[in-house]
Protein backbone atom coordinates (compact mmCIF):
# COMPACT_ATOMS: atom_id res chain seq x y z
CA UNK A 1 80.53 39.10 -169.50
CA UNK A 2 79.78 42.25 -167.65
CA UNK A 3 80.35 43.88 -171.44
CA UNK A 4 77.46 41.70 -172.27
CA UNK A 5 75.90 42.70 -169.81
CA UNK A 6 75.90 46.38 -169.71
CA UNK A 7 75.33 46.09 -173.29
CA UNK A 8 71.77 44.61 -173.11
CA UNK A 9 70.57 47.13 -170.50
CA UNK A 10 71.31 50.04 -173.04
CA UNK A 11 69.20 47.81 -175.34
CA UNK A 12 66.74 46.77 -172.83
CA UNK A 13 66.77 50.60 -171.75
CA UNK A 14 66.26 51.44 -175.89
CA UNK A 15 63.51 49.73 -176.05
CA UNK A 16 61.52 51.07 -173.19
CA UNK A 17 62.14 54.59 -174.49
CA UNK A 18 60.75 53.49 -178.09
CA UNK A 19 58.01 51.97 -176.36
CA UNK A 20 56.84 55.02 -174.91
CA UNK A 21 57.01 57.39 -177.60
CA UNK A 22 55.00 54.91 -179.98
CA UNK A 23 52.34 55.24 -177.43
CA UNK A 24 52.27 58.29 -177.12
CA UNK A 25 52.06 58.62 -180.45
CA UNK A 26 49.34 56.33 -181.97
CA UNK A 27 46.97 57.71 -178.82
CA UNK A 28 47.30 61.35 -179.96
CA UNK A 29 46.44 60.27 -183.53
CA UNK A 30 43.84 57.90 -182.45
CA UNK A 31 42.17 60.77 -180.40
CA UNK A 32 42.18 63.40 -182.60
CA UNK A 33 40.68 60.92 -185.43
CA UNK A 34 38.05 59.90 -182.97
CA UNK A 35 36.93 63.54 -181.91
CA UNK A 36 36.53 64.33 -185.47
CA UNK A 37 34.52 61.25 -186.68
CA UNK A 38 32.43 62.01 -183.69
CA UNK A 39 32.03 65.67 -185.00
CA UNK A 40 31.15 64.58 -188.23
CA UNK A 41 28.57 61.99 -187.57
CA UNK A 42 26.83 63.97 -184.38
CA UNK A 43 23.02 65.00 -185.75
CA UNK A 44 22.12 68.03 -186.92
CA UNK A 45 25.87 69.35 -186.85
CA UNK A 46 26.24 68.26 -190.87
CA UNK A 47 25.55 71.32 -193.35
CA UNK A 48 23.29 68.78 -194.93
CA UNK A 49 21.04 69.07 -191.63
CA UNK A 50 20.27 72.66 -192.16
CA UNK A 51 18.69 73.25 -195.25
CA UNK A 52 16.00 70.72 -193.51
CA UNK A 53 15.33 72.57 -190.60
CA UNK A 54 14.82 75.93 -192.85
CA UNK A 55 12.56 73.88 -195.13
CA UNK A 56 10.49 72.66 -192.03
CA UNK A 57 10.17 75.86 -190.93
CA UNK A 58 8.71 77.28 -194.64
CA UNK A 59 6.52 74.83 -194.69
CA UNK A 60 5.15 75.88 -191.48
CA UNK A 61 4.83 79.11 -192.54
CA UNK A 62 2.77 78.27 -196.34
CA UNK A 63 -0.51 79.02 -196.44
CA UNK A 64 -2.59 75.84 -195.35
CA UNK A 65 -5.93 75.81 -197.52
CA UNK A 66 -8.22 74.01 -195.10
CA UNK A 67 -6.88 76.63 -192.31
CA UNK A 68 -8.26 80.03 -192.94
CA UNK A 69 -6.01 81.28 -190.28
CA UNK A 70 -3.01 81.07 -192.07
CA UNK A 71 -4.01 82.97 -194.91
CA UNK A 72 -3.35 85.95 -193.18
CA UNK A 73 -1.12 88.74 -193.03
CA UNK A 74 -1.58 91.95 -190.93
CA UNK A 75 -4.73 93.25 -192.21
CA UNK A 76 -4.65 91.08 -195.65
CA UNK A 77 -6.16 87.88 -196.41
CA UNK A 78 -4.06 86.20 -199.46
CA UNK A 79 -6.66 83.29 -200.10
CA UNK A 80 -4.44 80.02 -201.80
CA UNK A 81 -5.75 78.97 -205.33
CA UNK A 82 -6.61 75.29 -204.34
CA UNK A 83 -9.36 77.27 -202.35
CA UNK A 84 -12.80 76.72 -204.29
CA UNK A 85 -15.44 78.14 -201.82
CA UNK A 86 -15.37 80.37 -199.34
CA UNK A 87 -18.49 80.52 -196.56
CA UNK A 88 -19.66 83.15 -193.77
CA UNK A 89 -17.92 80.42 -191.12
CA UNK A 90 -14.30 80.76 -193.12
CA UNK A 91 -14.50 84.53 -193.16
CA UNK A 92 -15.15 84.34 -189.59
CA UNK A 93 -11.82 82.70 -188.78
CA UNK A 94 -9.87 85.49 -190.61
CA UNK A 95 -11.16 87.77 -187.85
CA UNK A 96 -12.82 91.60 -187.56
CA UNK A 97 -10.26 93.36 -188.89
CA UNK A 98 -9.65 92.34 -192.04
CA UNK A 99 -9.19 95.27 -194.95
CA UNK A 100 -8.10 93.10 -198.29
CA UNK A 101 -8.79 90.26 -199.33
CA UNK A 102 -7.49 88.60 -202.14
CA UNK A 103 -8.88 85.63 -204.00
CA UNK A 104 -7.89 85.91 -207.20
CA UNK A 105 -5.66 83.10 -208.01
CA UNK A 106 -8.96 80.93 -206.83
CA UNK A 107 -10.54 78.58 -209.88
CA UNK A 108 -14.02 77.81 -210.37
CA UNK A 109 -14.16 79.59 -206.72
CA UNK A 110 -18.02 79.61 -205.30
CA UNK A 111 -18.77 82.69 -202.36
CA UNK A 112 -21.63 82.11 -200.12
CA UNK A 113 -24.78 84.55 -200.72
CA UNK A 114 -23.94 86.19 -196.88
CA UNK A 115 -20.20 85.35 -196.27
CA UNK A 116 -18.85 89.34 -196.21
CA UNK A 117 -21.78 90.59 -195.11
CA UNK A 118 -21.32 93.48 -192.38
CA UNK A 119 -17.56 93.09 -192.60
CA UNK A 120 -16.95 96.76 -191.80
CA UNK A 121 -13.59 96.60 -192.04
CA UNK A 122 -13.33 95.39 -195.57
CA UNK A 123 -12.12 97.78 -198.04
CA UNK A 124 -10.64 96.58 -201.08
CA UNK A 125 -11.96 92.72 -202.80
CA UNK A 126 -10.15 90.66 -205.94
CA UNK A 127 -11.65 87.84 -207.54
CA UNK A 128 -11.09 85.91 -210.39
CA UNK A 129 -13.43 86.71 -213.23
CA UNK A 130 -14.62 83.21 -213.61
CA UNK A 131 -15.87 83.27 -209.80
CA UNK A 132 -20.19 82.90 -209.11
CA UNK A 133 -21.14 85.00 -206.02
CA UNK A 134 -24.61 83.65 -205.01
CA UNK A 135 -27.56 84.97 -204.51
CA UNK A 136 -28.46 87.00 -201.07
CA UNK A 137 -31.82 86.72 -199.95
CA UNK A 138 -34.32 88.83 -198.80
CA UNK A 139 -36.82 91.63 -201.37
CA UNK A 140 -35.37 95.22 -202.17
CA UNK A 141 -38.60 96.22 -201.58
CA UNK A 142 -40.03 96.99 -198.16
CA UNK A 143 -37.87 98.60 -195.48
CA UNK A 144 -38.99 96.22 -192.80
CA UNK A 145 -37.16 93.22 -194.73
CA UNK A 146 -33.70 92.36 -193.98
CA UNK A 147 -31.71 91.89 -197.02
CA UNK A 148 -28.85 89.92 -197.38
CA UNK A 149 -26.20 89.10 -199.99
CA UNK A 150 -22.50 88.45 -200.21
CA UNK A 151 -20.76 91.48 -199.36
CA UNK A 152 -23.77 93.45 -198.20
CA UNK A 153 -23.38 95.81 -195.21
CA UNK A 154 -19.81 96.66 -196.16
CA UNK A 155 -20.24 100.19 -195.99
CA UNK A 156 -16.20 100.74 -196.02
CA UNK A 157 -15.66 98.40 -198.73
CA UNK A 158 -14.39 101.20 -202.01
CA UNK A 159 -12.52 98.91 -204.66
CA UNK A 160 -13.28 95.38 -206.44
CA UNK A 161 -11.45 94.38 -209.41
CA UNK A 162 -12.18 90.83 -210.96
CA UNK A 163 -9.00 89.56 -212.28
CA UNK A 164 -8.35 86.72 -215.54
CA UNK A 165 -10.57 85.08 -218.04
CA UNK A 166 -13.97 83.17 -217.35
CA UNK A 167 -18.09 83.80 -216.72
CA UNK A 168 -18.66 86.30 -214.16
CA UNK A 169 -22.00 85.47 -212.00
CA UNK A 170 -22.71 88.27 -209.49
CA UNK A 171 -25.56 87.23 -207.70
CA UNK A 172 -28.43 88.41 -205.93
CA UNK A 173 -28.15 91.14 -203.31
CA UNK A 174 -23.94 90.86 -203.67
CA UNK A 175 -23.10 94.52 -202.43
CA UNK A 176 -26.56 95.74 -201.78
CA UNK A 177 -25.57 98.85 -199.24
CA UNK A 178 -22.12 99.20 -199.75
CA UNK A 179 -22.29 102.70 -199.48
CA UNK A 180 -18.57 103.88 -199.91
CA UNK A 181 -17.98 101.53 -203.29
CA UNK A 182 -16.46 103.66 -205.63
CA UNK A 183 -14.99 101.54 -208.04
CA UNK A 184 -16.02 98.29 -209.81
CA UNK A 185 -13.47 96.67 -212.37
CA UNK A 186 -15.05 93.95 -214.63
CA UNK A 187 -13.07 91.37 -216.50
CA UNK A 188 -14.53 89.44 -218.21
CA UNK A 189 -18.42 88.60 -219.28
CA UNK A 190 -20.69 89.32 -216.63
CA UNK A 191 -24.01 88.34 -215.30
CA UNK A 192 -25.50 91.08 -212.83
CA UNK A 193 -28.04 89.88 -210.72
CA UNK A 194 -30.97 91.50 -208.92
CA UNK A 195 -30.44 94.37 -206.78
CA UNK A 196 -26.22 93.13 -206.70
CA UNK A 197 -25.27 97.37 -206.37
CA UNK A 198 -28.24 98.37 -204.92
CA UNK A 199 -27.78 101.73 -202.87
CA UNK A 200 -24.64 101.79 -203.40
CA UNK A 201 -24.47 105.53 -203.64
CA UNK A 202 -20.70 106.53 -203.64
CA UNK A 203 -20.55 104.36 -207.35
CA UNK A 204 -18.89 106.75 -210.15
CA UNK A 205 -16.45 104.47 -211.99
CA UNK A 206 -17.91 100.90 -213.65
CA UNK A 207 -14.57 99.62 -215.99
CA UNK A 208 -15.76 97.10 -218.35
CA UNK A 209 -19.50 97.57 -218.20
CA UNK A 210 -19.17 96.24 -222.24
CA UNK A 211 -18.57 93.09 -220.60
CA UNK A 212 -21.87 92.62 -218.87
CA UNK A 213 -24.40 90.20 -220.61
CA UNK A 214 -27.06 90.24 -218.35
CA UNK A 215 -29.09 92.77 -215.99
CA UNK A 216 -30.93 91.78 -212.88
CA UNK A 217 -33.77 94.06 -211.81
CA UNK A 218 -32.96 96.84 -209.19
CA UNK A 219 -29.41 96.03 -210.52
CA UNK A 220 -28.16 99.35 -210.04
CA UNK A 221 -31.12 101.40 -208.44
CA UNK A 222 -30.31 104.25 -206.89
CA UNK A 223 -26.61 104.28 -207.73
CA UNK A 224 -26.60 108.36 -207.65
CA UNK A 225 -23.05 108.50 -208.47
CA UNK A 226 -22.80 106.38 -211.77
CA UNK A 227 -21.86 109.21 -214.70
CA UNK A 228 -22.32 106.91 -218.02
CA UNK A 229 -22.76 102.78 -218.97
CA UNK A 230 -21.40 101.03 -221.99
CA UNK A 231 -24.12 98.17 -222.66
CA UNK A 232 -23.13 96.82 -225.86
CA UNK A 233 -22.90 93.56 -224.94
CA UNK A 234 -26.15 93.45 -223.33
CA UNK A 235 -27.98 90.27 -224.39
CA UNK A 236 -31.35 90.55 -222.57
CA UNK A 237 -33.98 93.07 -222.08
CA UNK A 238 -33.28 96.50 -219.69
CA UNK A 239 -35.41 95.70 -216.89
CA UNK A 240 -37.22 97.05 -213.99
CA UNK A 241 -35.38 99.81 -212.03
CA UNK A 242 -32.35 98.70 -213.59
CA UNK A 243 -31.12 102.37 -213.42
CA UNK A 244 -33.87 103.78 -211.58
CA UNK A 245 -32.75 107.22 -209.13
CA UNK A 246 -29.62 107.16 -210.67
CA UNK A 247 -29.21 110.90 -210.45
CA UNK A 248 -25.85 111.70 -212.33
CA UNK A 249 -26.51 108.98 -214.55
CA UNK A 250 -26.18 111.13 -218.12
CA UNK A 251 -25.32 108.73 -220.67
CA UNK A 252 -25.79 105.31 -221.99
CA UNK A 253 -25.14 102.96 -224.96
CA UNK A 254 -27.55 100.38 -225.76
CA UNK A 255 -26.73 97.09 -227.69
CA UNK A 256 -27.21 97.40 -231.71
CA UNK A 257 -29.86 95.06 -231.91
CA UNK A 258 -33.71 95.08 -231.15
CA UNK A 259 -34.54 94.86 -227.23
CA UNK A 260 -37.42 96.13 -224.81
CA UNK A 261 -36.88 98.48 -222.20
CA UNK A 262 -38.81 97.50 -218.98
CA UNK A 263 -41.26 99.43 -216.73
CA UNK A 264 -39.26 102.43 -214.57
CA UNK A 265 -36.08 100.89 -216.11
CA UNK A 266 -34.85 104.73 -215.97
CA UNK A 267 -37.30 106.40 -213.81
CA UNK A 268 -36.08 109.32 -212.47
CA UNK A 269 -32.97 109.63 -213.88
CA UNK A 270 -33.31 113.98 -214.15
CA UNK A 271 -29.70 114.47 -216.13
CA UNK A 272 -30.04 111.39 -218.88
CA UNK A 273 -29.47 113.39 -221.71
CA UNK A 274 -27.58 110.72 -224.36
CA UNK A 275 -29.07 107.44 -224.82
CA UNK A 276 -29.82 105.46 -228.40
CA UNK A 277 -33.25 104.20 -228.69
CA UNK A 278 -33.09 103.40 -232.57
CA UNK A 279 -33.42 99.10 -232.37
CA UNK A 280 -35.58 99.73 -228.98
CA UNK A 281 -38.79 97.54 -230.00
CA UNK A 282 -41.33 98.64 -226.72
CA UNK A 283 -40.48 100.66 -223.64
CA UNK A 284 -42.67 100.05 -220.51
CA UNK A 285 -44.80 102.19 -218.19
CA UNK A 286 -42.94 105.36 -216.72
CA UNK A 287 -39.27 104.12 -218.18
CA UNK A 288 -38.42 107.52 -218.86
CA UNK A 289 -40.24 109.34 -216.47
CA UNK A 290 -39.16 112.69 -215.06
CA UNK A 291 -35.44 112.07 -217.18
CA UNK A 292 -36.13 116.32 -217.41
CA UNK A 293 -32.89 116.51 -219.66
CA UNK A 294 -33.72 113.71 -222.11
CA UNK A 295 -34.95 115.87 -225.33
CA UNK A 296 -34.08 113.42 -228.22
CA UNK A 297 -35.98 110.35 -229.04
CA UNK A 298 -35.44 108.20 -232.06
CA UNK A 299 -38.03 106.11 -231.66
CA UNK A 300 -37.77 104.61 -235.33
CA UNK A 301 -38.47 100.88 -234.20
CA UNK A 302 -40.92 101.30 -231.39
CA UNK A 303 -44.07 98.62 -231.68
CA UNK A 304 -45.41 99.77 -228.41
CA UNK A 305 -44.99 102.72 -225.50
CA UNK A 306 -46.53 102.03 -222.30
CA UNK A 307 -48.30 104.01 -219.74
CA UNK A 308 -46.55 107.53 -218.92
CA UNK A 309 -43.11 105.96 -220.86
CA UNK A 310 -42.16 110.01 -221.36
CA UNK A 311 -44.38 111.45 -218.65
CA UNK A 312 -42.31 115.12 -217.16
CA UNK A 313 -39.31 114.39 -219.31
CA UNK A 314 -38.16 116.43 -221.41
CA UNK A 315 -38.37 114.96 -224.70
CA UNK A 316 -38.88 117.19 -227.47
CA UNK A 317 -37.73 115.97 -230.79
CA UNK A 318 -39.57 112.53 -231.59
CA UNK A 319 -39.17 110.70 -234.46
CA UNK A 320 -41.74 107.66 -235.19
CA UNK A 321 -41.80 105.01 -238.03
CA UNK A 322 -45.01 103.04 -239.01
CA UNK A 323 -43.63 100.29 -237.01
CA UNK A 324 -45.64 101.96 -234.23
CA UNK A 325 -48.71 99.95 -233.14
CA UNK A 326 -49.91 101.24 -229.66
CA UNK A 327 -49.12 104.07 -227.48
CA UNK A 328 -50.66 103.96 -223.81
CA UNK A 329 -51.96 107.08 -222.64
CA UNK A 330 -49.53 109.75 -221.06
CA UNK A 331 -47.07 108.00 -223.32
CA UNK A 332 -45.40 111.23 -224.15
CA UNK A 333 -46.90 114.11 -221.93
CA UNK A 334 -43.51 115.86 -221.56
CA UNK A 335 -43.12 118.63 -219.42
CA UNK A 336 -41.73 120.38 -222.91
CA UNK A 337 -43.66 123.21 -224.09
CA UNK A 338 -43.55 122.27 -228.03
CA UNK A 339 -42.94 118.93 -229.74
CA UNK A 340 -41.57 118.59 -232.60
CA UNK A 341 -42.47 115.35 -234.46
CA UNK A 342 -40.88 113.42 -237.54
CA UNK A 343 -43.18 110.66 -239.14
CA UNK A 344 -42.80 108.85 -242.27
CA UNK A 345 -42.98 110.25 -245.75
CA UNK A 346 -46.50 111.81 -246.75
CA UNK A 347 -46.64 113.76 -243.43
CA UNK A 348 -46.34 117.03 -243.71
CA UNK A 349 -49.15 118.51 -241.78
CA UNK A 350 -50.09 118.18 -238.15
CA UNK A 351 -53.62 117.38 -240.11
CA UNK A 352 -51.75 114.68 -241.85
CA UNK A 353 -50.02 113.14 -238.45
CA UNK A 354 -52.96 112.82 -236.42
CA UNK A 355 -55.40 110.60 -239.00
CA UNK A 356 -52.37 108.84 -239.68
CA UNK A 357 -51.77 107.81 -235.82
CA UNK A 358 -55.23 107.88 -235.10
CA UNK A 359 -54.96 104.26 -236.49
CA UNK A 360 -52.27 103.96 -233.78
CA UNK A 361 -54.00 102.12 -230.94
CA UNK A 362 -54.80 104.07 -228.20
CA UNK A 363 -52.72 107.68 -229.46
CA UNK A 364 -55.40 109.84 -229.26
CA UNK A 365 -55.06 108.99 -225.10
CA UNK A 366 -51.30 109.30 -225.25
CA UNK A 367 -50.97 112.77 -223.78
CA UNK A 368 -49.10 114.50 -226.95
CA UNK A 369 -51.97 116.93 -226.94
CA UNK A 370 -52.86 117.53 -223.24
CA UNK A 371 -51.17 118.95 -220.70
CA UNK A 372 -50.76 117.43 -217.05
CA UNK A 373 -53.73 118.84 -216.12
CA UNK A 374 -55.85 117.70 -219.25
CA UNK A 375 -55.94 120.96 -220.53
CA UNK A 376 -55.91 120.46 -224.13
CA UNK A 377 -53.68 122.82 -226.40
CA UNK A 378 -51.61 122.23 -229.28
CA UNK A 379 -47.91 120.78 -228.36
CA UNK A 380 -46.69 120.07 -231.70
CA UNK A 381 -45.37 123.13 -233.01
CA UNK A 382 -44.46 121.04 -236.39
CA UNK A 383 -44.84 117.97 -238.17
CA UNK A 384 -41.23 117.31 -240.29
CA UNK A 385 -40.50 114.19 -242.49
CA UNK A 386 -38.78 111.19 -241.26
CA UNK A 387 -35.70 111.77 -243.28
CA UNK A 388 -34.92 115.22 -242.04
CA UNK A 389 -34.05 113.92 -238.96
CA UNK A 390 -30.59 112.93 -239.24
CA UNK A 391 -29.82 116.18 -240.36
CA UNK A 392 -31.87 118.25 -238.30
CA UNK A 393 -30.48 116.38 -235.11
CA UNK A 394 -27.00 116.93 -236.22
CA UNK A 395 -27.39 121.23 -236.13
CA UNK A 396 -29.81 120.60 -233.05
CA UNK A 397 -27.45 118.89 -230.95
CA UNK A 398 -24.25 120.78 -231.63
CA UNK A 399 -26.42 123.74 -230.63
CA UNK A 400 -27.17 121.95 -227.24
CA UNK A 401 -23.65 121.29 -226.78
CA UNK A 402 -22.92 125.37 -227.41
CA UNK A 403 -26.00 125.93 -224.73
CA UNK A 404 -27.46 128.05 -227.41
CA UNK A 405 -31.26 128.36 -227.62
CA UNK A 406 -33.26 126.68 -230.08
CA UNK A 407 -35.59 129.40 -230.66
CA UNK A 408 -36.91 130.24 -234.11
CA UNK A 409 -34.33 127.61 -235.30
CA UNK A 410 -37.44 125.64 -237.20
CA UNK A 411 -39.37 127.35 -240.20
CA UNK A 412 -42.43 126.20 -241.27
């Protein structure tokens, strides 16, 4: 019995022992699989939880198109594309210190006529070509008016470049002022309105000027820096001031097709030497006025000169067609000592020239023989034929070019 005994408190003591290692056991794997389901399923400790917080935080940072404050970036305004106008009370949430600002990835974008204006920070612009800048307001005439207009004022403002495809519709008064502008790149076709470079004195380079269909008055008065235009794509009339004071202004290219030159469209314009007048139906009253180094006229088309057209320029070699119906008086009192004149076949005399434009309305008023003073003398010092022109202008202007004198070159 006591065998029996002994025997079941080795298995009684067995089974304690057992007991307490499988405890053991099964909690230490228990624990360790708890901690790491609870790792696993705590929030925001997944990888999967961090690309979300970085993608919250970009979209933070994205430009916001009804905030105008997020658009910025140091000193640069990076306008988003959805954006489609753009007023003076927008441009007064980027702030005063603003020096680019670029809205050229904007569609079918509208600027309001005064939203730049007096930004004196502002130094370089892009738009998209197919953007419409309204018109400013206020006359470019009278110093006592205020004038207004989109980017007026900005006297620091050097560089605009219109970027893309599409109509571009520069309106009234745009950078009237902006004294500093140096260059202007065009894109695309372009509608100048009144006055829209006005003044703006520091002008030299105009890319794309092909491109422009359309000329406001005043467009580019007084723009003393502007060297040369390309107008070939010019599909209305040159008018009033368009290029008046433009001091440097030496050369330009007219459109191939028949078009009127307005009143002072080039008044005062002392070094334009190079322009062609061949398809140029009527120029207006003092158009060419005081343009001292413009000695070549091919007037060939003209219907009509007005009032002083060629008063104290320079012109000296004129040639007319019998297209010409009326000549205003002072028409062509050039400051040049002699005139030489080419006229249509059957002229060969001064004789000849004068009864034949004496049926020219009003010629015998138009200054050709009579000085400023109404002195008269003799200014044509010969009368050629119309088809010695071409020719004669091709030895005549090569000699210009050489700065050789044309003395004695003619002989009659």
């Amino acid at each position: 019995m006591k065998k029996w005994k002994d025997l079941l408190q080795a298995v009684a003591v067995m089974l304690v022992v057992f007991g307490l290692v499988f405890t053991m056991t099964g909690c230490g794997s228990s624990g360790g699989s708890s901690s790491g389901d609870s790792d696993q399923n705590t929030p925001g400790s997944s990888d999967t939880d961090s690309p979300g917080e970085d993608n919250e935080g970009s979209d933070a940072d994205a430009p916001d198109a009804s905030d105008p404050s997020t658009w910025i970036d140091g000193n640069t305004i990076k306008v988003p594309g959805e954006v489609q106008e753009i007023t003076a009370e927008i441009v007064d949430q980027m702030g005063n210190t603003i020096q680019k600002v670029d809205m050229s990835e904007c569609l079918n974008l509208t600027i309001e006529g005064n939203a730049f204006k007096d930004v004196l920070s502002l130094k370089e612009v892009y738009l998209p070509a197919n953007v419409t800048i309204q018109d400013g307001s206020g006359s470019n005439l009278g110093r006592s008016t205020v004038v207004e207009g989109t980017f007026s004022g900005c006297y620091n403002l050097d560089k605009v470049v219109f970027v893309g495809t599409g109509t571009t519709n520069i309106g009234k008064n745009a950078f009237y002022n902006c004294q500093n502008l140096d260059t202007v790149i065009l894109a695309d076709t372009t509608n100048v309105g009144e006055s829209a470079f006005q003044y703006c004195t520091s002008l030299k380079t105009i890319q794309g000027t092909e491109n422009i269909s359309s000329i406001g008055e005043y467009a580019f008065y007084n723009c003393s820096s502007l060297a040369e235009m390309d107008l070939n794509g010019l599909q209305n009339d040159l008018p009033q001031f368009a290029f008046g004071v433009c001091s440097e202004l030496t050369s330009v290219v007219l459109p191939d097709r028949s078009m009127n030159i307005r009143e002072d469209a080039f008044y005062n314009c002392p070094k334009l030497k190079d322009i062609n007048l061949e398809k140029v139906a009527s120029i207006g009253e003092r158009a060419f006025r005081q343009c001292a180094s413009l000695q070549i006229a091919d007037l060939q088309s003209i219907v009509h000169l007005g009032l002083g057209a060629f008063k104290q320029s320079g012109l000296t070699y004129i040639r007319f067609s019998d297209s010409v119906k009326s000549v205003a008086s002072d028409a062509l009192a050039t400051a040049a000592d002699k005139v030489y004149v080419y006229y249509g076949t059957g002229v060969e005399t001064e004789a000849q020239l004068i009864e034949r434009l004496n049926r020219v309305e009003n010629w015998e008023y138009c200054g050709l023989f009579y000085n400023d003073n109404d002195v008269e003398h003799t200014k044509i010092d010969g009368v050629l034929s119309f088809n010695q022109w071409e020719s004669d202008m091709a030895v005549i202007k090569d000699l210009m070019k050489a700065n050789q004198s044309l003395a004695g070159w003619f002989t009659f």
